[in-house]
Protein backbone atom coordinates (compact mmCIF):
# COMPACT_ATOMS: atom_id res chain seq x y z
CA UNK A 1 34.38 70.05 -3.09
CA UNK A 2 31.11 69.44 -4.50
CA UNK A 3 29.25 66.06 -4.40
CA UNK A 4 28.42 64.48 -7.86
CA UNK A 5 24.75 65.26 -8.65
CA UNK A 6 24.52 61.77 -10.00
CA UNK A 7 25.14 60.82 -5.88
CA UNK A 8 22.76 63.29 -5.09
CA UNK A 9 19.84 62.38 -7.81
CA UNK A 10 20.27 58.78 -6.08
CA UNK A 11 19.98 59.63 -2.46
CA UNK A 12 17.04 61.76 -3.05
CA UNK A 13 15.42 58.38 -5.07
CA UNK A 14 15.05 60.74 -8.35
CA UNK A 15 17.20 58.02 -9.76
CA UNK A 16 18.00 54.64 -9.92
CA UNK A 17 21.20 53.37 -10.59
CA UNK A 18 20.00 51.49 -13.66
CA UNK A 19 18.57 54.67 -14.85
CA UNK A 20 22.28 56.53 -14.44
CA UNK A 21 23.97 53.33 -15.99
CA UNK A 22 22.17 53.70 -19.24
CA UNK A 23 22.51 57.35 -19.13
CA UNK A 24 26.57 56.94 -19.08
CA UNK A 25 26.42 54.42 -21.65
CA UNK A 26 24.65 57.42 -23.76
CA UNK A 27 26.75 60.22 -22.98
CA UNK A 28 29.07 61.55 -25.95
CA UNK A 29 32.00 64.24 -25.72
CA UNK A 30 29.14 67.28 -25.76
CA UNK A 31 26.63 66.01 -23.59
CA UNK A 32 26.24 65.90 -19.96
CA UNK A 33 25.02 63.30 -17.75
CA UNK A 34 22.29 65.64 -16.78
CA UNK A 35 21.22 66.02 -20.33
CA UNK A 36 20.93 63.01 -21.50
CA UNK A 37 18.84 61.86 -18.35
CA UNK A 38 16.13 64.86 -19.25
CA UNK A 39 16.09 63.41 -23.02
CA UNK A 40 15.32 60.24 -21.34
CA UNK A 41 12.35 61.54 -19.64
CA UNK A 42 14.51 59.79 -16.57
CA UNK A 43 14.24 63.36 -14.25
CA UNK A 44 12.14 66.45 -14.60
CA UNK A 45 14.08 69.82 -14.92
CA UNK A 46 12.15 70.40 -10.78
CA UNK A 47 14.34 67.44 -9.59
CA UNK A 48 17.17 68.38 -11.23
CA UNK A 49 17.04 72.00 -10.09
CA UNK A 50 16.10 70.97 -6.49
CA UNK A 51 19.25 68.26 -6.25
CA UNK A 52 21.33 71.79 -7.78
CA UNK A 53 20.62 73.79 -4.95
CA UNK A 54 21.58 70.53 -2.77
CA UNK A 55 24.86 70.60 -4.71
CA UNK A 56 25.43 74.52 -4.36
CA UNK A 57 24.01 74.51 -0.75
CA UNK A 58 21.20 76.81 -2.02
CA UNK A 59 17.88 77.55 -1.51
CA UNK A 60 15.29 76.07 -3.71
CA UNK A 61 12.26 78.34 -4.47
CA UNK A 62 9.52 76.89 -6.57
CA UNK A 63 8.53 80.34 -7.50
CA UNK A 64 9.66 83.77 -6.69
């Protein structure tokens, strides 16, 4: 089962969980949590794409 990236975004400190509070309280039907934190300015699309590879037990390359 895979963790929640919200746990993951915390552990790593690209998050607080003030930040992920007001991100919930922002989320409609058709957006993720994800999204509405890079709309926010909260995360950069690196930290989200590193805590990704934590969640898919992946590599993370910054370039190939």
């Amino acid at each position: 089962m895979l963790r929640p990236i919200e746990e993951i975004l915390i552990e790593k400190n690209f998050l607080s969980i003030e930040d992920l509070e007001k991100a919930k309280a922002l989320v409609n039907g058709e957006k993720s949590i994800a999204e509405s934190l890079f709309k926010q300015g909260v995360i950069t699309e690196e930290q989200f794409l590193q805590t990704l590879s934590i969640q898919l037990d992946m590599p993370y390359w910054e370039r190939i």
